[in-house]
Protein backbone atom coordinates (compact mmCIF):
# COMPACT_ATOMS: atom_id res chain seq x y z
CA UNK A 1 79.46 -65.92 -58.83
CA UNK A 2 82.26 -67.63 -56.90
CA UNK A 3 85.49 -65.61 -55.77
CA UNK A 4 88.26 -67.67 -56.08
CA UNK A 5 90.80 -66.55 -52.82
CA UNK A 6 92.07 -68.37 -50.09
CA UNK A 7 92.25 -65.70 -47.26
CA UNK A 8 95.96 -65.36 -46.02
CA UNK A 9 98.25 -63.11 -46.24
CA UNK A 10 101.01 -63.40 -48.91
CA UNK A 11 104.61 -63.38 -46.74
CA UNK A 12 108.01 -63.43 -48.06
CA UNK A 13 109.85 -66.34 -45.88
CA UNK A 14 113.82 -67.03 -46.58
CA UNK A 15 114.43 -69.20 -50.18
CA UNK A 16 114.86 -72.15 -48.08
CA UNK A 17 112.82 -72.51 -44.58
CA UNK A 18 113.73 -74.83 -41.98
CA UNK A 19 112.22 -78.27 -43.10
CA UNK A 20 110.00 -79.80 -40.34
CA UNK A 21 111.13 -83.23 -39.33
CA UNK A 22 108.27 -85.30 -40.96
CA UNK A 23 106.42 -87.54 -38.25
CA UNK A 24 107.53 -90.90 -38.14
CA UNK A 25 105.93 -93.26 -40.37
CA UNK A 26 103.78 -95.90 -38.50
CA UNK A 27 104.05 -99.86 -38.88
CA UNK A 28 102.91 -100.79 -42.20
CA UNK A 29 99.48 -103.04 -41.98
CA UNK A 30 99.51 -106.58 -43.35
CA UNK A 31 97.25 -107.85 -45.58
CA UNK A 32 94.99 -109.47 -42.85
CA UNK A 33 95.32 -107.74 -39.58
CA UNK A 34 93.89 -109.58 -36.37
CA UNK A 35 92.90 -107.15 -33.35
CA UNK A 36 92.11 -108.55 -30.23
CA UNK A 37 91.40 -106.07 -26.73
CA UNK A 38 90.53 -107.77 -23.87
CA UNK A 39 89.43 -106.83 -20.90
CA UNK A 40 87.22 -107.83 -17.79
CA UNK A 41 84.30 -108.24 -20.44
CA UNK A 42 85.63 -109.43 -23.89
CA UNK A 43 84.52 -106.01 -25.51
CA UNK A 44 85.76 -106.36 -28.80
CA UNK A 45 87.62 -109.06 -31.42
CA UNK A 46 87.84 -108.43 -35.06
CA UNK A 47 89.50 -109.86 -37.71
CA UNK A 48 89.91 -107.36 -41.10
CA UNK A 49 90.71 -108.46 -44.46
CA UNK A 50 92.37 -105.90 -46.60
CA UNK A 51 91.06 -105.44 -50.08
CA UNK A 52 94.77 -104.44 -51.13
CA UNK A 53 97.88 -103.84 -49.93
CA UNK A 54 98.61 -100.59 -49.91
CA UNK A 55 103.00 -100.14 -49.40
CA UNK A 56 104.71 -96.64 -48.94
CA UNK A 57 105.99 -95.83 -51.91
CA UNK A 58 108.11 -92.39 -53.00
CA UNK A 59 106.83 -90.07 -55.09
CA UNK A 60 109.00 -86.87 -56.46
CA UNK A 61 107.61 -83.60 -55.23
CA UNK A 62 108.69 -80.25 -55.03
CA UNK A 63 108.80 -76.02 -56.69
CA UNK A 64 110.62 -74.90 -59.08
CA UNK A 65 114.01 -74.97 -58.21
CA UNK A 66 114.68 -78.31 -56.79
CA UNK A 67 112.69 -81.82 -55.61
CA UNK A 68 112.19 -84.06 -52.75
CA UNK A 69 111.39 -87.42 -52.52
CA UNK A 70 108.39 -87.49 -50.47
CA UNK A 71 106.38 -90.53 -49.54
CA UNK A 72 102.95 -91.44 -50.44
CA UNK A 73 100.88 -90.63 -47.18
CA UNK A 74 98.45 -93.35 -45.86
CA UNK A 75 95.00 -91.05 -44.93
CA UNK A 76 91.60 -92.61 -43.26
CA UNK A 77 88.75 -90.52 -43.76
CA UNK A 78 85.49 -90.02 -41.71
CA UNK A 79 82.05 -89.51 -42.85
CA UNK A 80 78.57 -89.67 -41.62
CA UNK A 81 76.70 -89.70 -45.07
CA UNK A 82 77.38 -89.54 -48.56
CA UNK A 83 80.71 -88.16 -48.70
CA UNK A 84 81.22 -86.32 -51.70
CA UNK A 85 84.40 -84.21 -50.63
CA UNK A 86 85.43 -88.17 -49.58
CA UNK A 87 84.85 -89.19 -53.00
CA UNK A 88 86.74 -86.32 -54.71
CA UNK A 89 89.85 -86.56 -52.60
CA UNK A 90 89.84 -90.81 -53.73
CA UNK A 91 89.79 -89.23 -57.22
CA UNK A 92 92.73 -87.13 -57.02
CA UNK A 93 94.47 -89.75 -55.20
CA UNK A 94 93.88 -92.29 -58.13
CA UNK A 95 94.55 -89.63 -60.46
CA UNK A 96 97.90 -88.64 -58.99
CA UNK A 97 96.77 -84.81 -58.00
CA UNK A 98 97.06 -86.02 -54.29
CA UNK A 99 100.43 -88.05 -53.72
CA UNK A 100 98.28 -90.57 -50.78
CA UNK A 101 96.40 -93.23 -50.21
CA UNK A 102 92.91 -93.56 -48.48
CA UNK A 103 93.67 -97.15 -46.54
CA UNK A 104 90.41 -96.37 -44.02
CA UNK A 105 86.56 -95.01 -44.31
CA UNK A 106 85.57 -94.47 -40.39
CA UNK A 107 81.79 -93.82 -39.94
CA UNK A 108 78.90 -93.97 -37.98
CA UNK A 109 76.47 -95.06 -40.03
CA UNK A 110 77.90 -98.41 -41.35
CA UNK A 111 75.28 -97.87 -44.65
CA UNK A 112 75.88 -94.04 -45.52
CA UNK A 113 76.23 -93.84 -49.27
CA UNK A 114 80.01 -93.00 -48.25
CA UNK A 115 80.81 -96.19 -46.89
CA UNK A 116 78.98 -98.41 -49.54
CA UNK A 117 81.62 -95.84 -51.95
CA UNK A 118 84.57 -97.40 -49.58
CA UNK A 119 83.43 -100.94 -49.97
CA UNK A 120 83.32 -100.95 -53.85
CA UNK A 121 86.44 -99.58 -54.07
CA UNK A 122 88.37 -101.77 -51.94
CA UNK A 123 88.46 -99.22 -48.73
CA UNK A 124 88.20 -101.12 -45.34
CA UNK A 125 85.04 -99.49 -43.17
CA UNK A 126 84.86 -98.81 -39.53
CA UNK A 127 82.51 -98.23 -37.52
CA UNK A 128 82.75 -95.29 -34.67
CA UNK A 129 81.61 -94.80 -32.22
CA UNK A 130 80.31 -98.18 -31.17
CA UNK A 131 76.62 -98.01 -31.57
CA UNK A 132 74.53 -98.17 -28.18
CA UNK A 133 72.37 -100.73 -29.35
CA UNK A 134 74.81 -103.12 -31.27
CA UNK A 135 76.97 -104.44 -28.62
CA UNK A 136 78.87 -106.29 -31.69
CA UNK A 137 79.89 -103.45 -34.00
CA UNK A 138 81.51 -100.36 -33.57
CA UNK A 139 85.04 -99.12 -31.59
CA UNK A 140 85.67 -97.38 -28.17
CA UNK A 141 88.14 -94.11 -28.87
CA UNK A 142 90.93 -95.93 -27.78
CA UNK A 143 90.19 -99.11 -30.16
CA UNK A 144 89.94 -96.35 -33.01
CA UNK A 145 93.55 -94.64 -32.31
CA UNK A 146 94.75 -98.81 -32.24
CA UNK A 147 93.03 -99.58 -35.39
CA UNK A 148 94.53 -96.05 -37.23
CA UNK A 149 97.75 -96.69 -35.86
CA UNK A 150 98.58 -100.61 -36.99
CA UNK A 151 97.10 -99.06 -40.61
CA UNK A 152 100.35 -96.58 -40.14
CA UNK A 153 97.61 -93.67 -41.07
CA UNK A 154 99.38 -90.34 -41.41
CA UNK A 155 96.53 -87.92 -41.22
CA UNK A 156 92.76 -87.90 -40.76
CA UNK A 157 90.01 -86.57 -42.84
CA UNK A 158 86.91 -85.25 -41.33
CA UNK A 159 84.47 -85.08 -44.50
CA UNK A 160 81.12 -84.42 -43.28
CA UNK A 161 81.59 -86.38 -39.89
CA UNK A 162 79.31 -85.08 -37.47
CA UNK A 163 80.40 -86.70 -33.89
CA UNK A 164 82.73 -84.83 -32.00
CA UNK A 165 86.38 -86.47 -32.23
CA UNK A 166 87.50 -87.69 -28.74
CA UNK A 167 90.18 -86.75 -27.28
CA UNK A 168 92.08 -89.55 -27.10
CA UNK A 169 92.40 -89.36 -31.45
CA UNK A 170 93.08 -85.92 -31.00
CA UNK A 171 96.27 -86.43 -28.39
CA UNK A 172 97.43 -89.37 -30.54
CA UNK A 173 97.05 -87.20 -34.35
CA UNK A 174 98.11 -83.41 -32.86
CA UNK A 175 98.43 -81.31 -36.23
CA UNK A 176 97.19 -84.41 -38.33
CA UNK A 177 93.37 -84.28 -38.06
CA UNK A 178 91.50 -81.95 -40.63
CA UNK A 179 88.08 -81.05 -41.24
CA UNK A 180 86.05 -79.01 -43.65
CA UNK A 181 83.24 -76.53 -42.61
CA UNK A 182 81.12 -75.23 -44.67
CA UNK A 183 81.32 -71.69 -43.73
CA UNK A 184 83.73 -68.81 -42.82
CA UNK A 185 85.17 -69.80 -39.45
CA UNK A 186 85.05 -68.81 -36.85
CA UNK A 187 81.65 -67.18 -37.84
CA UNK A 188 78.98 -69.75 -38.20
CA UNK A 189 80.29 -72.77 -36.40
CA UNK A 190 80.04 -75.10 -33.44
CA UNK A 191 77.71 -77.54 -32.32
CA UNK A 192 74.88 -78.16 -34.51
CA UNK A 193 75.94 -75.77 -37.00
CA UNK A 194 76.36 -78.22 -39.83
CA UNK A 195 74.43 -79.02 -43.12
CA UNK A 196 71.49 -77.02 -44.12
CA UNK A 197 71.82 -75.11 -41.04
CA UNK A 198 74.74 -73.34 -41.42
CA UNK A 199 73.57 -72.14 -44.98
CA UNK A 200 70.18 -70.52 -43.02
CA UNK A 201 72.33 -69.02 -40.28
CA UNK A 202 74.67 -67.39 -43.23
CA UNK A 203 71.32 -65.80 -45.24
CA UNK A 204 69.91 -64.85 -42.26
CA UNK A 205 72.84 -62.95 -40.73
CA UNK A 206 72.82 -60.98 -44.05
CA UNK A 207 76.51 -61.67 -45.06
CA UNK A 208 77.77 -61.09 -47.89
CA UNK A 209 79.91 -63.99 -48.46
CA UNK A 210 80.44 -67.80 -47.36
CA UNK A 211 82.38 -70.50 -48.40
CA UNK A 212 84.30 -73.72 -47.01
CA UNK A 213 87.25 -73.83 -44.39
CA UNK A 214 89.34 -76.23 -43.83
CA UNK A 215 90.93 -76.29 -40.47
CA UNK A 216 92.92 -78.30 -37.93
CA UNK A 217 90.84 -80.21 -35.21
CA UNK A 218 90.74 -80.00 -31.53
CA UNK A 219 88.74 -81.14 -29.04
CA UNK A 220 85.85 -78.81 -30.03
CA UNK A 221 83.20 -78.11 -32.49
CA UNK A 222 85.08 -75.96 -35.46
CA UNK A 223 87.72 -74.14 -32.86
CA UNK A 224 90.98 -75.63 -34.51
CA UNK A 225 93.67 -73.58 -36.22
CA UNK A 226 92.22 -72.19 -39.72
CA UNK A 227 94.35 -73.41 -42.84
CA UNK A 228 92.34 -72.77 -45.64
CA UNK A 229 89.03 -71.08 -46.71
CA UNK A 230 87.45 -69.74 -49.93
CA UNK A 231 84.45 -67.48 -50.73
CA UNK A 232 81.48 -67.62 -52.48
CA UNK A 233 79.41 -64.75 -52.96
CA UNK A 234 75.76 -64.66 -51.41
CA UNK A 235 73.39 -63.21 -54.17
CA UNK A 236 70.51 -61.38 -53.02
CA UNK A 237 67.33 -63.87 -53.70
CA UNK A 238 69.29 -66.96 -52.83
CA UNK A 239 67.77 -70.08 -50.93
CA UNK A 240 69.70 -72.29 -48.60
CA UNK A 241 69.60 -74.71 -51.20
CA UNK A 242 71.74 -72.85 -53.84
CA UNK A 243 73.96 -71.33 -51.73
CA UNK A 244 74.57 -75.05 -50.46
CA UNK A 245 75.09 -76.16 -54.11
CA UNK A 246 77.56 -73.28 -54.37
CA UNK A 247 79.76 -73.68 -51.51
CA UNK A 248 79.95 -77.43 -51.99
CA UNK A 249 81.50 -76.96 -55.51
CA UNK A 250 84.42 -74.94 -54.16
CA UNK A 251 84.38 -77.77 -50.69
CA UNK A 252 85.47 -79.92 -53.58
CA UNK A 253 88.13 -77.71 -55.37
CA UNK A 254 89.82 -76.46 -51.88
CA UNK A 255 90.07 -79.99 -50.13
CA UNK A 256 91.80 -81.49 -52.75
CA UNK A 257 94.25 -78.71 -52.54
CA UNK A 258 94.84 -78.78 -49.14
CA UNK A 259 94.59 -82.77 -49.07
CA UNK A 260 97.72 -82.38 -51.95
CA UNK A 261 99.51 -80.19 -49.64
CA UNK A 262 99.41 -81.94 -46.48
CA UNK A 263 100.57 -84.83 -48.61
CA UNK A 264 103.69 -82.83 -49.98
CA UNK A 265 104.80 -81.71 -46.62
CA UNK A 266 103.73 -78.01 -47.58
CA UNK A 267 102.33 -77.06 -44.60
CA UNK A 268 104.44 -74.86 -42.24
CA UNK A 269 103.50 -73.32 -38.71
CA UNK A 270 104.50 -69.35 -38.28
CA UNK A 271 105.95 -68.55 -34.58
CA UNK A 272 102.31 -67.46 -33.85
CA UNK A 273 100.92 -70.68 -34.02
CA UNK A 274 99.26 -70.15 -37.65
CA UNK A 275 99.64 -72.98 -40.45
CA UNK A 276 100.63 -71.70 -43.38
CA UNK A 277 100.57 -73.46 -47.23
CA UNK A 278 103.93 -73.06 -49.13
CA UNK A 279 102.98 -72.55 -53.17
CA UNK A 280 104.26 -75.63 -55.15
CA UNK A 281 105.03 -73.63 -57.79
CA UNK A 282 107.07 -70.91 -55.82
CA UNK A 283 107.89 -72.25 -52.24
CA UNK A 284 109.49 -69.24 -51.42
CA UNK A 285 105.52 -67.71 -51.14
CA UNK A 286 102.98 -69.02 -48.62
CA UNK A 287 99.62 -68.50 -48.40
């Protein structure tokens, strides 16, 4: 049985709250984009060839009592393996649920099922970080925050990524880097808490409940501001397995939601430091 919630508190904020000042949008890539970074050894020259153009168009968002005109976000994703929240959050944006475009699949494993996914659909793939015995592939941190950057990405998706994020991509994305876990932070997270793991360490704790959260990334394992999580009941004869199965259905549902939000400019930070979602359908609620 799943229990649909997202686990903040409802709060009544004025009809119309101060609008953040959207972050600047980036150079727009060209079609072919050339990278060159030199130094005392010629680490690293690449030459990229974009499957499609991808231009900022406008898209008309906004509650029930008047719209915006918001921009379609650009949004690189990372993955490690077959990225299946990655693939869902492509969907929506095709399907026009998410109002963005995925321009870049970063990954360290250049064949994960995700990035063959990126390559058939016309996604560019990178590889990070720069493998230690392929002196030819792969990016430092600061050749990463280049790349993102002269693709004008406006937010990063961590979708089963399981290197820590350095902190140079953190400094240059602050309040733009998400990631799902699939647990209930801060309970059953940090380093090597991830995949089957974290789905032992729940049944053996004896909780009742787990689920996904989606939170914003710092320069730790899983310690970022919480935005979003949902719960999934633990039944009393599960198996990792299942209760994998489970919580990977409502991964799915929630990062879609949030992925749409972040892309509508709904998310709002109380005094307190706590990001907040404003309801499309009533944006004088927030959840």
């Amino acid at each position: 049985m799943v229990s649909r919630v997202l686990f903040s508190s409802q709060l009544t904020f004025p009809a119309k709250p101060p609008r953040e000042t959207p972050i600047a949008p980036l150079t727009p890539p060209r079609n072919v984009l050339s990278f060159s970074f030199r130094s005392s050894v010629d680490r690293f020259a690449m030459r990229i060839v974009k499957a499609a153009s991808f231009t900022r168009t406008v898209a008309k968002v906004g509650g029930s009592r008047d719209e915006e005109a918001i921009s379609r976000k650009k949004l690189a994703v990372f993955v490690s393996g077959g990225g299946s929240n990655f693939k869902k959050i492509h969907e929506g944006c095709i399907g026009g649920s998410v109002q963005g475009d995925l321009v870049l699949l970063v990954t360290n494993k250049k064949d994960c099922g995700g990035a063959e996914y990126a390559r058939s659909n016309g996604i560019a793939v990178l590889v990070f970080p720069k493998p230690k015995r392929e002196s030819s592939d792969g990016l430092s941190p600061t050749e990463l925050v280049d790349v993102l950057r002269e693709y004008g990405v406006d937010f990063v998706l961590l979708a089963g990524y399981l290197k820590l994020i350095p902190a140079e991509l953190v400094k240059a994305f602050p309040k733009r880097i998400l990631n799902i876990h699939p647990a209930l932070l801060p309970a059953f997270g940090g380093k090597g808490l991830y995949g089957i793991r974290v789905h032992k360490a729940v049944l053996a704790s004896g909780a009742r409940y787990s689920g996904p959260t989606i939170h914003f990334v710092d320069e730790e394992y899983d310690t970022g501001r919480i935005l979003a999580q949902s719960a999934v009941r633990v039944v009393a004869n599960d198996t990792p397995e299942e209760l994998a199965k489970r919580v990977l259905h409502e991964e799915h549902k929630l990062y879609v939601e949030v992925v749409a939000a972040i892309c509508e400019e709904r998310i709002k930070w109380r005094e307190d430091g706590v990001p907040l979602i404003q309801s499309k359908d009533n944006p004088d609620d927030y959840y």
